[in-house]
N, C-alpha and C. Protein backbone atom coordinates (compact mmCIF):
# COMPACT_ATOMS: atom_id res chain seq x y z
N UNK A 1 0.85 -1.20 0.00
CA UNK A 1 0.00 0.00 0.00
C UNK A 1 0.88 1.24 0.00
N UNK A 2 0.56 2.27 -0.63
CA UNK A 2 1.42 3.48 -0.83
C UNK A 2 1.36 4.70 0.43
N UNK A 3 2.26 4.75 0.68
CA UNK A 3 2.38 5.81 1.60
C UNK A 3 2.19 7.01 1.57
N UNK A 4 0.68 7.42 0.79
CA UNK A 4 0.15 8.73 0.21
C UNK A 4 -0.62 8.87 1.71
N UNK A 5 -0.74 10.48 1.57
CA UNK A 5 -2.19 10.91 2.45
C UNK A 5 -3.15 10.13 2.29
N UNK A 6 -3.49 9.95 1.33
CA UNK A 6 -5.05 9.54 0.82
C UNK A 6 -5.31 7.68 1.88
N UNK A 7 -3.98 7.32 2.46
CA UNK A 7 -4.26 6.15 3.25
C UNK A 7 -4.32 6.17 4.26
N UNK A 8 -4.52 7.65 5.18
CA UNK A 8 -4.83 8.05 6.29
C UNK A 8 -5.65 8.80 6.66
N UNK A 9 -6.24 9.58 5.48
CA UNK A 9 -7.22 10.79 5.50
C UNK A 9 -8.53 10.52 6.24
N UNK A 10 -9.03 8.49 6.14
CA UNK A 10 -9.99 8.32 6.95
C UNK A 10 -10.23 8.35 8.57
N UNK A 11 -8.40 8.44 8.65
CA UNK A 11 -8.83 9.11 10.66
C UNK A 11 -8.57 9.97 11.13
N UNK A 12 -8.95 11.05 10.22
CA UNK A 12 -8.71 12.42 10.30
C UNK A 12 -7.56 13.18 10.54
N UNK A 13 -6.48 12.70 10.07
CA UNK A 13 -5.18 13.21 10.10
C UNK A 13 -4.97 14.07 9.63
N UNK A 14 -4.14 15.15 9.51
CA UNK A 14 -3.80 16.29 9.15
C UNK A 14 -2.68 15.98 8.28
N UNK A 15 -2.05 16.63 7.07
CA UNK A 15 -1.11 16.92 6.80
C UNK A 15 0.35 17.22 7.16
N UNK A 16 0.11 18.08 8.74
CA UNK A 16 1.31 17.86 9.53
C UNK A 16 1.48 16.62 10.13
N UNK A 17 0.37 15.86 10.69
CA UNK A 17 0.67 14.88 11.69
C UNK A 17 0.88 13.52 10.37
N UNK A 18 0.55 13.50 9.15
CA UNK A 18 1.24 12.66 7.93
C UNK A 18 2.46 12.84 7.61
N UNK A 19 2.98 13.93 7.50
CA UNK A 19 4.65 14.46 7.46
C UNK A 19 5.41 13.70 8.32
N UNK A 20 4.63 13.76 10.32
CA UNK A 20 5.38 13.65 11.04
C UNK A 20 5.08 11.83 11.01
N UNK A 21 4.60 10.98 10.81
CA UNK A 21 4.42 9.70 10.19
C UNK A 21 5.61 9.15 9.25
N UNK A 22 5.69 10.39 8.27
CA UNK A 22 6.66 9.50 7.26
C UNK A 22 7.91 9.61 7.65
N UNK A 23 7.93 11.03 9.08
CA UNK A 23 9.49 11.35 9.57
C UNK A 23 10.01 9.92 10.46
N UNK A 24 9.25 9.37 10.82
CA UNK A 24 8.87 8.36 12.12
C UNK A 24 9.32 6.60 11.25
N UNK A 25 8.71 6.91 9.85
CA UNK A 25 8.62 5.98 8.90
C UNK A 25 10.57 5.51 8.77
N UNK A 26 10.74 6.93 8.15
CA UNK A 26 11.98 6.90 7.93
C UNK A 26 13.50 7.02 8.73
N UNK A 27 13.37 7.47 10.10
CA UNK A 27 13.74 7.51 11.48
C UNK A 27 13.92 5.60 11.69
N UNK A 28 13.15 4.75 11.54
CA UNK A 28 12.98 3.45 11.95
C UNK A 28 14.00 2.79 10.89
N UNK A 29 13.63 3.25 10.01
CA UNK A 29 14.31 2.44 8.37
C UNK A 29 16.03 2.64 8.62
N UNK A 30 16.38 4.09 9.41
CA UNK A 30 17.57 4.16 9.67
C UNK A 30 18.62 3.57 10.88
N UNK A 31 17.49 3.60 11.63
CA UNK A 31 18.47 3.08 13.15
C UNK A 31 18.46 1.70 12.97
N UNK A 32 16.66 0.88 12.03
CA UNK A 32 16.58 -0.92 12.39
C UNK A 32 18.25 -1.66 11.66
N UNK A 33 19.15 -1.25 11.10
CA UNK A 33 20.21 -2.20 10.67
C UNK A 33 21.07 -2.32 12.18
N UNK A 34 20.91 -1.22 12.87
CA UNK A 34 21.54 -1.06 13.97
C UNK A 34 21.05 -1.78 15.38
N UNK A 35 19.35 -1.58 15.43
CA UNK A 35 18.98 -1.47 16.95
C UNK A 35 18.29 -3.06 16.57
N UNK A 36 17.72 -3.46 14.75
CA UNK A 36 16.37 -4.50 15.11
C UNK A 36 14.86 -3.99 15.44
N UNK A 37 14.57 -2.67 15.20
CA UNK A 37 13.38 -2.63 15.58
C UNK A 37 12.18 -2.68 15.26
N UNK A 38 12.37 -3.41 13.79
CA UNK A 38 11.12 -4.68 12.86
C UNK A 38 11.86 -5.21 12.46
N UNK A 39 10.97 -6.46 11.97
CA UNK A 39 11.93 -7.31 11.17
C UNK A 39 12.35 -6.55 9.37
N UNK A 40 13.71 -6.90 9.34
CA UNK A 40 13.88 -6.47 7.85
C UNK A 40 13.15 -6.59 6.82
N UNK A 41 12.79 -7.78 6.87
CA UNK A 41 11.69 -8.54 5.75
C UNK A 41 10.62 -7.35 5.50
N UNK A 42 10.19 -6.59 6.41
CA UNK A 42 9.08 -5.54 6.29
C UNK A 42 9.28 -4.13 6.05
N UNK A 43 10.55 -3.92 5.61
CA UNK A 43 11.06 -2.61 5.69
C UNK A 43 10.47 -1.94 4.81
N UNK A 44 10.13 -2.57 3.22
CA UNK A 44 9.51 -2.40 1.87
C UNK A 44 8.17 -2.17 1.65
N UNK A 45 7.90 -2.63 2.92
CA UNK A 45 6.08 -2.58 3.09
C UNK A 45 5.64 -2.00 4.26
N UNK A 46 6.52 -1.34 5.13
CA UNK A 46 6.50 -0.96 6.40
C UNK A 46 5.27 0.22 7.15
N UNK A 47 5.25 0.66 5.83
CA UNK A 47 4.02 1.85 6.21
C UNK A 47 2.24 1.09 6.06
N UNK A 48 2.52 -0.48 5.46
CA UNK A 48 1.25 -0.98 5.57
C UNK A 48 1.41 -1.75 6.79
N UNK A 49 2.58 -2.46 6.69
CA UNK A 49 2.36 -3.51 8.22
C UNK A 49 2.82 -3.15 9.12
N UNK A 50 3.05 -2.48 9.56
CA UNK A 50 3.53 -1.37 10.80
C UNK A 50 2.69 -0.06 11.20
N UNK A 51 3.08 0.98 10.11
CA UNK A 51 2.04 2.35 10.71
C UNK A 51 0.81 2.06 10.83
N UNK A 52 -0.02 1.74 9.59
CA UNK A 52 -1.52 1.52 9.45
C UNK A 52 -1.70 0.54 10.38
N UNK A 53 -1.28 -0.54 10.28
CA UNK A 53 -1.55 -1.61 11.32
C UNK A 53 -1.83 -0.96 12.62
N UNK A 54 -0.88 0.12 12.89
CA UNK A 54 -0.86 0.31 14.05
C UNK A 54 -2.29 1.89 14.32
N UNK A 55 -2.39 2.33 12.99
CA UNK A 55 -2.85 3.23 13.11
C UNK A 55 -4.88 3.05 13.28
N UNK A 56 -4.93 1.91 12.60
CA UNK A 56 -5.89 1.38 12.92
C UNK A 56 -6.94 1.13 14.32
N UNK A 57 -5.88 1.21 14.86
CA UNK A 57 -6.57 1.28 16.75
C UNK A 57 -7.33 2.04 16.80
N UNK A 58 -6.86 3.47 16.03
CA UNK A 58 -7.64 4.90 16.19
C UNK A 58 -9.29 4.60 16.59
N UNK A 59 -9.43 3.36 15.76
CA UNK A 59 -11.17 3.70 15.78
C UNK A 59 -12.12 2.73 16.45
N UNK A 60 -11.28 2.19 17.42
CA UNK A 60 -11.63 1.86 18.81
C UNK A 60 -11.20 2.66 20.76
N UNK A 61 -10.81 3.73 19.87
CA UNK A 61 -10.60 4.28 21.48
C UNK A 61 -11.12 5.51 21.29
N UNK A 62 -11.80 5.35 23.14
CA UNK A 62 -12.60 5.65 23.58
C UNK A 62 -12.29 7.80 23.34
N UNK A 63 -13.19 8.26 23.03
CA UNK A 63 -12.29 9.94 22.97
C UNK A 63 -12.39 10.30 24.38
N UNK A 64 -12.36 9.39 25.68
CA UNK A 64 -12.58 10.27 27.12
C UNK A 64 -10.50 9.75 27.76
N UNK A 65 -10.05 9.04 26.40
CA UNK A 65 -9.17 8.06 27.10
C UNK A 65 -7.56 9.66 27.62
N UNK A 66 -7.54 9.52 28.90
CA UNK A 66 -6.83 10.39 29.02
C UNK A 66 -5.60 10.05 29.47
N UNK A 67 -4.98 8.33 29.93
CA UNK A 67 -3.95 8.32 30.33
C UNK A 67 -3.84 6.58 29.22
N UNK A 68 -2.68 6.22 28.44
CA UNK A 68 -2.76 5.54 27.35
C UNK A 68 -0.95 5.14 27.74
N UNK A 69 -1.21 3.94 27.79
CA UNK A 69 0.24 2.94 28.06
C UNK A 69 0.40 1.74 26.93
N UNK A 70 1.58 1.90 26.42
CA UNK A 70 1.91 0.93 25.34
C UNK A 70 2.93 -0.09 25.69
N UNK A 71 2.81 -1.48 25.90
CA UNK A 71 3.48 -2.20 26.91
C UNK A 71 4.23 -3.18 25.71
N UNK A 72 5.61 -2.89 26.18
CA UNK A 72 6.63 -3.58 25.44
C UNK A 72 6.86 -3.10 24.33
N UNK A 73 6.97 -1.67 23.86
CA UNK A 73 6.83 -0.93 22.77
C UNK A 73 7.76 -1.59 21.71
N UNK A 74 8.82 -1.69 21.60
CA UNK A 74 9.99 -1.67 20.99
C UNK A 74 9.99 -0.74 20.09
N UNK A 75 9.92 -1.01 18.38
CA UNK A 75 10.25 0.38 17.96
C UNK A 75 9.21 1.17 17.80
N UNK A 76 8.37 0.65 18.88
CA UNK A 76 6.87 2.03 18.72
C UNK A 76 5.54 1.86 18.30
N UNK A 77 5.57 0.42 17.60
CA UNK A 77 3.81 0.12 17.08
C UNK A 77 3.30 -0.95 17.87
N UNK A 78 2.38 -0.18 18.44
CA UNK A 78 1.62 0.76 17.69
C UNK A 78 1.62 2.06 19.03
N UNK A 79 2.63 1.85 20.14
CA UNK A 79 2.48 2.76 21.02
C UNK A 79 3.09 4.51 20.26
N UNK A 80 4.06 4.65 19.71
CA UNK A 80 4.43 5.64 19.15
C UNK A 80 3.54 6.44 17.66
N UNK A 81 3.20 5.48 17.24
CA UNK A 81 2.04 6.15 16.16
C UNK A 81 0.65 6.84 17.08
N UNK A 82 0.01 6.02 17.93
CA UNK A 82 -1.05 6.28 18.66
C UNK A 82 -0.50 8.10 19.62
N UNK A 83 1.08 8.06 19.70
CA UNK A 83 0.71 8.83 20.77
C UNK A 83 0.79 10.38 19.16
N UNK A 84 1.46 10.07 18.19
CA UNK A 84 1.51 11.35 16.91
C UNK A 84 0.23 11.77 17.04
N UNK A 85 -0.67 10.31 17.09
CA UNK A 85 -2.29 11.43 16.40
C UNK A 85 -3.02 11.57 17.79
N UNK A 86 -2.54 11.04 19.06
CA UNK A 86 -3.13 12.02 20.29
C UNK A 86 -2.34 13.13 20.29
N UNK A 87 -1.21 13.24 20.13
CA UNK A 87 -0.55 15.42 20.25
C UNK A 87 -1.73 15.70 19.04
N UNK A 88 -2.10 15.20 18.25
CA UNK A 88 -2.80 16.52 17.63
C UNK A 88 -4.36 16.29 17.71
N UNK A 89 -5.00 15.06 17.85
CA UNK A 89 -6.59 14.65 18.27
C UNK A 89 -6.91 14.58 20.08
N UNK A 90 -5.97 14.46 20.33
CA UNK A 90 -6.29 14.36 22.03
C UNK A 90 -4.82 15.17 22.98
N UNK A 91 -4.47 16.22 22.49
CA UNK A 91 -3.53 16.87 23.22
C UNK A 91 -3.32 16.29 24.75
N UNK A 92 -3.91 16.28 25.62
CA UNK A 92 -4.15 16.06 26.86
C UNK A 92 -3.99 14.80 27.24
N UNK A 93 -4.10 13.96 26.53
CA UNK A 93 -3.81 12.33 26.84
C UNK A 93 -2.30 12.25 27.43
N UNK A 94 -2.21 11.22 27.96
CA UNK A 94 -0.88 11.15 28.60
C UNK A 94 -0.74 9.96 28.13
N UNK A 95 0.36 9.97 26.85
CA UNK A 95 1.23 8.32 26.68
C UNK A 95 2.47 8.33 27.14
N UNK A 96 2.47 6.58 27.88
CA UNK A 96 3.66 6.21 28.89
C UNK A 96 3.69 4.88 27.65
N UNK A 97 5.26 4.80 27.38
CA UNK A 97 5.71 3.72 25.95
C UNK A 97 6.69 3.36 27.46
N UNK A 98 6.36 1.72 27.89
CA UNK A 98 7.57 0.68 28.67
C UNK A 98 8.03 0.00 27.35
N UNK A 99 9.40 0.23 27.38
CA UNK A 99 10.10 -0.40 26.49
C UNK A 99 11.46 -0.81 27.65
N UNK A 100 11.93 -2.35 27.80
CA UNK A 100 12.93 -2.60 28.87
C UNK A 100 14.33 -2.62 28.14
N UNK A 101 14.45 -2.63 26.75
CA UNK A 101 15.81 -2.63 25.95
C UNK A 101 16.17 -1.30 25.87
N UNK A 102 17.59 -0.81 26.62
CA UNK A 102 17.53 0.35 26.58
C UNK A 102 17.94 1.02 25.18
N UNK A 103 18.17 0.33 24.27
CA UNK A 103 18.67 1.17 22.97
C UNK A 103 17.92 1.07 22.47
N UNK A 104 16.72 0.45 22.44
CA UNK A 104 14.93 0.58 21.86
C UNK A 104 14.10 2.09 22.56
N UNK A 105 14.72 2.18 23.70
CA UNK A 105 13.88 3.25 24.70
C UNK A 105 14.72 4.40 24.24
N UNK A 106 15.86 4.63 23.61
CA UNK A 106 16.66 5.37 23.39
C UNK A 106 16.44 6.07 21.75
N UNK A 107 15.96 5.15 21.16
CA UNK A 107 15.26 5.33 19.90
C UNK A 107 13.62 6.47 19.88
N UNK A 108 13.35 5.74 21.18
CA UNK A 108 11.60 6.33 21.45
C UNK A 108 11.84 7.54 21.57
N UNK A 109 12.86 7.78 22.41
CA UNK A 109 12.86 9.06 23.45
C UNK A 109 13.28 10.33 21.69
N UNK A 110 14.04 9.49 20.83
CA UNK A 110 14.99 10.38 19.73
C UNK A 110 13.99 10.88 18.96
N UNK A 111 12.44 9.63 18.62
CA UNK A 111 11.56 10.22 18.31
C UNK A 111 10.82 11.07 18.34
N UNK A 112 10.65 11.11 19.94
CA UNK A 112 9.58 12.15 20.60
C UNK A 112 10.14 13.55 20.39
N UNK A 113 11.38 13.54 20.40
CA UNK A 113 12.10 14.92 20.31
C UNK A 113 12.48 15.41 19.30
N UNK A 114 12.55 14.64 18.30
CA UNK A 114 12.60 15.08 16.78
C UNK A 114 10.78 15.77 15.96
N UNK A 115 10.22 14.74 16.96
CA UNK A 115 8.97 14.96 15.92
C UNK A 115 8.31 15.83 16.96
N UNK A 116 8.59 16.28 18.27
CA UNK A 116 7.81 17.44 19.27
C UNK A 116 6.45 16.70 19.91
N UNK A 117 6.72 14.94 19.87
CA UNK A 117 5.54 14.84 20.46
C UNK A 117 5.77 14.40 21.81
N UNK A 118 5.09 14.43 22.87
CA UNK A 118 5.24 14.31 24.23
C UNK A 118 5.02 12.21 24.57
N UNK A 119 6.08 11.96 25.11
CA UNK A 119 5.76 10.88 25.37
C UNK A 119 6.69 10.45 26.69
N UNK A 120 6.49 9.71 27.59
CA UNK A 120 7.03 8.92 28.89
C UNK A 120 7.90 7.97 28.30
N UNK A 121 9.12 7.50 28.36
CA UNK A 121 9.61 6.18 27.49
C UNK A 121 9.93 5.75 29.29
N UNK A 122 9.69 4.95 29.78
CA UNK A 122 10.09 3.93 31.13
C UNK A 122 10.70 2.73 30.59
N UNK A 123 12.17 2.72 30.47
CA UNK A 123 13.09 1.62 30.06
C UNK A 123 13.65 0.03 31.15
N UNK A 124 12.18 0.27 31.52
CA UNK A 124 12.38 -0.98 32.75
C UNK A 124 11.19 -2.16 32.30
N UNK A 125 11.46 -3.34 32.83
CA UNK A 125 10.18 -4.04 33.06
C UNK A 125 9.20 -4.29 33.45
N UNK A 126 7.98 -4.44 32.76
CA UNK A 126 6.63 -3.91 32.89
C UNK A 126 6.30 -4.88 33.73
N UNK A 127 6.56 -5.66 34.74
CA UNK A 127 6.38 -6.40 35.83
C UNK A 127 7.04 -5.91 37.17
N UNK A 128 7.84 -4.88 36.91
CA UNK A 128 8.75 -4.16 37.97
C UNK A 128 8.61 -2.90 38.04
N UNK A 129 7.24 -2.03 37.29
CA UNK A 129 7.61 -0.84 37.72
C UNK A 129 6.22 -0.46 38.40
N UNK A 130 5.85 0.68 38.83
CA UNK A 130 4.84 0.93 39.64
C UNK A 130 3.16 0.85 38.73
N UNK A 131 2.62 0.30 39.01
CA UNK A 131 1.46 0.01 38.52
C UNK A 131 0.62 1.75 37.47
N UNK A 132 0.99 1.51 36.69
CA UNK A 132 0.50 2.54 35.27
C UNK A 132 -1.07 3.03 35.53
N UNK A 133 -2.26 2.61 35.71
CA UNK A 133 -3.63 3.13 35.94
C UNK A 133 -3.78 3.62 34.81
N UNK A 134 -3.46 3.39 33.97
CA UNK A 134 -4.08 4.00 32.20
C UNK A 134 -5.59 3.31 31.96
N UNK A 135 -6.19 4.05 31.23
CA UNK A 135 -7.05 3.89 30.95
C UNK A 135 -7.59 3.03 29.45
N UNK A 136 -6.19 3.18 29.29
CA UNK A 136 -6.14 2.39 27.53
C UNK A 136 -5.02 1.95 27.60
N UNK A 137 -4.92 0.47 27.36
CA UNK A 137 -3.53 -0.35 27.00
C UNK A 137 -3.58 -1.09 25.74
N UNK A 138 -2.41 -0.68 24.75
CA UNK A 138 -2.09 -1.79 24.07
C UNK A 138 -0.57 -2.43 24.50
N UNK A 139 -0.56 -3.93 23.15
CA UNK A 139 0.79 -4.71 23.52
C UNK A 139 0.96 -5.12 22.36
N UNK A 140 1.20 -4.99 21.40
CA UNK A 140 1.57 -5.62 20.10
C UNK A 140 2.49 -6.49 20.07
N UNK A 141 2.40 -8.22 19.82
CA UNK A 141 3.76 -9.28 19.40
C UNK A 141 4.58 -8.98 21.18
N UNK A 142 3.68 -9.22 22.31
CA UNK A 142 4.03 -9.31 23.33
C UNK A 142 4.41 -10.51 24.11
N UNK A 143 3.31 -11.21 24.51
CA UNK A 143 3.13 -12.15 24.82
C UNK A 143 2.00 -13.46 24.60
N UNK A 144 1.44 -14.66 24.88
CA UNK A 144 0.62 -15.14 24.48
C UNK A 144 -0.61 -14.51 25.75
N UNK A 145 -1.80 -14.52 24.70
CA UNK A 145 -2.97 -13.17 25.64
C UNK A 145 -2.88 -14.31 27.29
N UNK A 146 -2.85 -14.80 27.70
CA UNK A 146 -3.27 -15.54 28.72
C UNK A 146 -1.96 -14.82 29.69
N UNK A 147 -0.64 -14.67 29.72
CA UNK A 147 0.29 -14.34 30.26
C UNK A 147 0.03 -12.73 29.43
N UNK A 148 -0.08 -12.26 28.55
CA UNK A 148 -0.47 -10.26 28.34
C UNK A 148 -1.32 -9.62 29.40
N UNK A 149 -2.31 -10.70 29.80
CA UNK A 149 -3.21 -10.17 30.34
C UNK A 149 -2.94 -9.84 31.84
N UNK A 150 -1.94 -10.93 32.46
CA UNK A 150 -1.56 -10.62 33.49
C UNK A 150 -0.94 -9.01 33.78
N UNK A 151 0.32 -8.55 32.60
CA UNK A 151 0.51 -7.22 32.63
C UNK A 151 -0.77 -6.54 32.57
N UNK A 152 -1.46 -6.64 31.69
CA UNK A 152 -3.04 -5.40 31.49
C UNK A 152 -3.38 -5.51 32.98
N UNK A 153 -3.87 -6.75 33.38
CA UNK A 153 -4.24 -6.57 34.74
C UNK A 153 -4.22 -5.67 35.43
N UNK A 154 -2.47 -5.68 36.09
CA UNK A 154 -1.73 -5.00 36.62
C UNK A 154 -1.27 -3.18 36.53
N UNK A 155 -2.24 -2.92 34.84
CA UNK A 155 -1.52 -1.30 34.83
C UNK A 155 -2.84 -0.67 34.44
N UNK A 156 -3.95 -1.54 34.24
CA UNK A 156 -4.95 -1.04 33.41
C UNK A 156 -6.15 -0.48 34.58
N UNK A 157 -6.67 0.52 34.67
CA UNK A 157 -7.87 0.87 35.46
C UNK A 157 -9.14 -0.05 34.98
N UNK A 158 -9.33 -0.13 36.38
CA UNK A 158 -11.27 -0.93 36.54
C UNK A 158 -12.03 -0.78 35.12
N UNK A 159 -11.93 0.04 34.73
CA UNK A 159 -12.73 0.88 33.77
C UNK A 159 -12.33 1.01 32.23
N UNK A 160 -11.10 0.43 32.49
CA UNK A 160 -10.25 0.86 30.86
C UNK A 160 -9.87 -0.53 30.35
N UNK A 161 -9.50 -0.48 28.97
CA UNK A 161 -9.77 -1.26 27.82
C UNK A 161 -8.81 -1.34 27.42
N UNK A 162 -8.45 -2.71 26.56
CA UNK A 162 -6.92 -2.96 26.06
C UNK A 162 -7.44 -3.36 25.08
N UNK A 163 -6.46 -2.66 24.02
CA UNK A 163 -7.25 -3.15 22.10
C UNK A 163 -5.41 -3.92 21.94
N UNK A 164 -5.08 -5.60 22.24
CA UNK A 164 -4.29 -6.61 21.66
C UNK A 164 -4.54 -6.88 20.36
N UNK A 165 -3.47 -6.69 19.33
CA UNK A 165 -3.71 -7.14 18.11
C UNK A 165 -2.75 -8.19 17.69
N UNK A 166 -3.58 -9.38 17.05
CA UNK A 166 -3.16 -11.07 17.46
C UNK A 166 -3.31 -11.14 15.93
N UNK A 167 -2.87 -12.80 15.66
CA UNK A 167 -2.28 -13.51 14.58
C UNK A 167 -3.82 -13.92 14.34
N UNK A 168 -3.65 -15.12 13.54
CA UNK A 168 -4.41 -16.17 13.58
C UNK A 168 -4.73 -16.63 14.40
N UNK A 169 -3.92 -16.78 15.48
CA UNK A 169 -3.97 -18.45 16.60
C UNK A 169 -4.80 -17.75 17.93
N UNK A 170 -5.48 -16.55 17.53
CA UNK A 170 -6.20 -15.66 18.55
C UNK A 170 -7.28 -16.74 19.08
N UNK A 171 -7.93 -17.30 18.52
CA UNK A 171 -8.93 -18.25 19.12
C UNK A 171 -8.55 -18.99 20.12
N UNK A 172 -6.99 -20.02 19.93
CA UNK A 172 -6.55 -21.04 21.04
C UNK A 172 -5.99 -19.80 21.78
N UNK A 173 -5.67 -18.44 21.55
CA UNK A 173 -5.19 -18.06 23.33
C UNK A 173 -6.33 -17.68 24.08
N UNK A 174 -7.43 -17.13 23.26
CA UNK A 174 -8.23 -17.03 24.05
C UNK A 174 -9.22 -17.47 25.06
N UNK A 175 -8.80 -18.86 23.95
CA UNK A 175 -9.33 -20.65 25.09
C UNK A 175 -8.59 -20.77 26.21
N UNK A 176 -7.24 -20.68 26.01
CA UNK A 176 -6.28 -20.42 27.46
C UNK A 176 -6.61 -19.62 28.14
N UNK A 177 -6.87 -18.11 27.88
CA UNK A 177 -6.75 -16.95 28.97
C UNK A 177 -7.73 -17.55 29.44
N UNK A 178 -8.83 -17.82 28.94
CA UNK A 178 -10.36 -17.89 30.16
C UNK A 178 -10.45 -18.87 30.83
N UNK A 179 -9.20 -19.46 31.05
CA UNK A 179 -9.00 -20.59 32.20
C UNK A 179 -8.63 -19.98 33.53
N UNK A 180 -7.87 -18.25 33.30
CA UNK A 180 -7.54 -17.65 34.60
C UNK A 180 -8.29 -16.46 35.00
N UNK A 181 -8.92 -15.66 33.21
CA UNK A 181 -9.51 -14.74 33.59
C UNK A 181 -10.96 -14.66 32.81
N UNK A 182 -11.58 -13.50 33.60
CA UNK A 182 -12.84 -13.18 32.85
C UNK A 182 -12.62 -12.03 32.18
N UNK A 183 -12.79 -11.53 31.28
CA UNK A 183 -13.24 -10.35 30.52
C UNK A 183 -14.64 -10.47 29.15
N UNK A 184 -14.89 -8.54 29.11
CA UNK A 184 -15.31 -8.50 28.11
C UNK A 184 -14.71 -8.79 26.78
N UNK A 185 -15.16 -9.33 25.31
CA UNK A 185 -14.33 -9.05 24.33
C UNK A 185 -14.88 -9.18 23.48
N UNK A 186 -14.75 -8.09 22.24
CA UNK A 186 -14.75 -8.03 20.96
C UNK A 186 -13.90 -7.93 19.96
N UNK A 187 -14.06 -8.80 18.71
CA UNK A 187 -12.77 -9.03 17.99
C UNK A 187 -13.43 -8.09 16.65
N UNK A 188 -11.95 -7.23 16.60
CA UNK A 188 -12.43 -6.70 14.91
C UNK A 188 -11.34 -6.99 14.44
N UNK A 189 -11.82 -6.96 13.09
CA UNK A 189 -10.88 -7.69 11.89
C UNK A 189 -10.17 -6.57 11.88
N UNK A 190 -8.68 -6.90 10.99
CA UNK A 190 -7.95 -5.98 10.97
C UNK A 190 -7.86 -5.59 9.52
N UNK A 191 -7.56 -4.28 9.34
CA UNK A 191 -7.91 -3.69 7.93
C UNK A 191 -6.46 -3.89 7.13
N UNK A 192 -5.31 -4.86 8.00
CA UNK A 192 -4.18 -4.69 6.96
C UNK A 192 -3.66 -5.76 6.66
N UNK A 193 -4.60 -6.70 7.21
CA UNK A 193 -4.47 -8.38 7.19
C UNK A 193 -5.49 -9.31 7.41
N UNK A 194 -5.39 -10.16 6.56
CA UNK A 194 -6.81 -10.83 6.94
C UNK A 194 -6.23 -12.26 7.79
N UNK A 195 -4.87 -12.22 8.12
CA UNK A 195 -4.35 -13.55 8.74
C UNK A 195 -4.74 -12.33 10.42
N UNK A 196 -4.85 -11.33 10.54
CA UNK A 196 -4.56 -10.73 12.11
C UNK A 196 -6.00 -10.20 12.24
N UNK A 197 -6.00 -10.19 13.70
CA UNK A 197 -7.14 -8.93 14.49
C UNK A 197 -7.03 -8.48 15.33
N UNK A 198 -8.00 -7.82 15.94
CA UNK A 198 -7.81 -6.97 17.15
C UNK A 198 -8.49 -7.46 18.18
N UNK A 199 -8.12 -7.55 19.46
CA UNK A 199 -9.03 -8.13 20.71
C UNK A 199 -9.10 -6.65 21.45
N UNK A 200 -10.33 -6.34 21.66
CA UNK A 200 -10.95 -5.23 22.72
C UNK A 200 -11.12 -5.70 23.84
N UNK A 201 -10.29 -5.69 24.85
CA UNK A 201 -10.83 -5.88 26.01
C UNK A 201 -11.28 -5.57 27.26
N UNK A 202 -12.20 -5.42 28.13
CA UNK A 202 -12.59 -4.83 29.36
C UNK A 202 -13.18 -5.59 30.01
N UNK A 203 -13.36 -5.07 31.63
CA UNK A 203 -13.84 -5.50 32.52
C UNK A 203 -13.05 -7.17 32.99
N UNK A 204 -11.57 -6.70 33.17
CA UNK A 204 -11.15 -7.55 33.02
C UNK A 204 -10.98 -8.15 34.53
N UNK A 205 -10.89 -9.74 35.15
CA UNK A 205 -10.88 -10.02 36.26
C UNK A 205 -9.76 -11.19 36.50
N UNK A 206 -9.19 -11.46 37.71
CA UNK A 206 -9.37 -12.95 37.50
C UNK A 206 -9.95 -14.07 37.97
N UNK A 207 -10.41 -15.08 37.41
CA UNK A 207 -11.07 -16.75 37.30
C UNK A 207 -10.94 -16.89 38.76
C-alpha cells in the first residue's frame, strides 16, 4: 500500500501529523540495521504492516481516554504512532511507551524529540515498575494473551480497555486466557491483514 495521504485521511489526520508519520517511517528504516526494531523482511512494506496496522486502533478508542500505556513498545507500534495522532486529536492524553531494551527506549525518546511529540519512554520491566492506571492499554507481538493479560491486569484501570492485536492463533489463546480470567471481548478484523485482528478488552478479572 502506498504511503500517500489519501491512506490516512480516513482518521482524520492532518497533513502535519502525515509528514510527522513518514518522519517516524523513515527515522525506523535508519536506526533498524543497527537497533532491530522490525523485522527487515518488512522494511519495503512498512508503512502498511507497521504504521496503518498500528494506526488502525484509532477507531476503537474511547475519545474520554486520558492516560494511554503501550506495553513492550519496541520500535513504537503501535504505542508511538497512537501517541503522533493524540498530540494533535487528544492533546491532553498522557502516553507512557515501557520499552525494557535500553537502545529501543533510546530510539523512542529520539523520536519524541525530533517529531515534538510528548511521550514517557520507562526503560524498565513492565512487571517491575509501579502500577500505570491508564485507561487504555495496548501490547503488540508481546506475549501469548493468557500471560499479556496478566501485565493489562496490573496497569490497566477498573474501567479501561486494552485493544491486543493477534495472529491467527487468537482463538486457542483465548481458550487459554479464560481458564484464569474473565473479561469482556470483541474481535475486529484488521484492515491490513486478513491472517490478524484486534481483541478489545474490558472489565477484566481474575477466574
Amino acid at each position: 500500500m502506498s504511503n500517500n495521504f489519501s491512506t490516512v485521511e480516513r482518521f482524520n489526520v492532518s497533513r502535519e501529523t502525515f509528514d510527522k508519520l513518514k518522519i517516524y517511517e523513515d527515522l525506523t528504516k535508519k536506526w533498524n540495521p543497527h537497533i532491530n526494531l522490525v523485522s527487515k523482511n518488512t522494511l519495503n512494506s512498512m508503512w502498511n504492516r507497521h504504521i496503518l496496522d498500528a494506526l488502525q486502533l484509532v477507531d476503537y478508542v474511547d475519545a474520554s481516554t486520558n492516560k494511554y500505556s503501550d506495553l513492550g513498545s519496541g520500535g513504537g507500534f503501535p504505542g508511538m504512532v497512537l501517541a503522533i495522532i493524540f498530540s494533535e486529536q487528544s492533546p491532553s492524553t498522557e502516553t507512557i511507551l515501557v520499552e525494557s531494551d535500553k537502545r529501543k527506549a533510546e530510539f523512542l525518546r529520539t523520536v519524541s524529540r525530533e517529531l515534538e511529540v510528548e511521550v514517557k519512554v520507562i526503560a524498565e520491566r513492565i512487571e517491575e515498575i509501579p502500577d500505570l492506571k491508564a485507561n487504555l492499554i495496548t501490547a503488540r507481538a508481546l506475549a501469548p494473551l493468557d500471560r499479556l493479560l496478566s501485565f493489562v491486569y496490573r496497569h490497566l484501570n477498573a474501567d479501561g480497555i486494552a485493544l491486543l492485536p493477534k495472529g491467527n492463533s487468537y482463538q486457542d489463546e483465548i481458550t487459554a486466557a479464560k481458564k484464569n480470567w474473565r473479561f469482556d471481548l470483541e474481535v475486529k478484523p484488521s484492515m491490513t491483514s486478513t491472517d490478524a485482528t484486534i481483541l478489545k478488552i474490558g472489565a477484566l478479572s481474575r477466574v
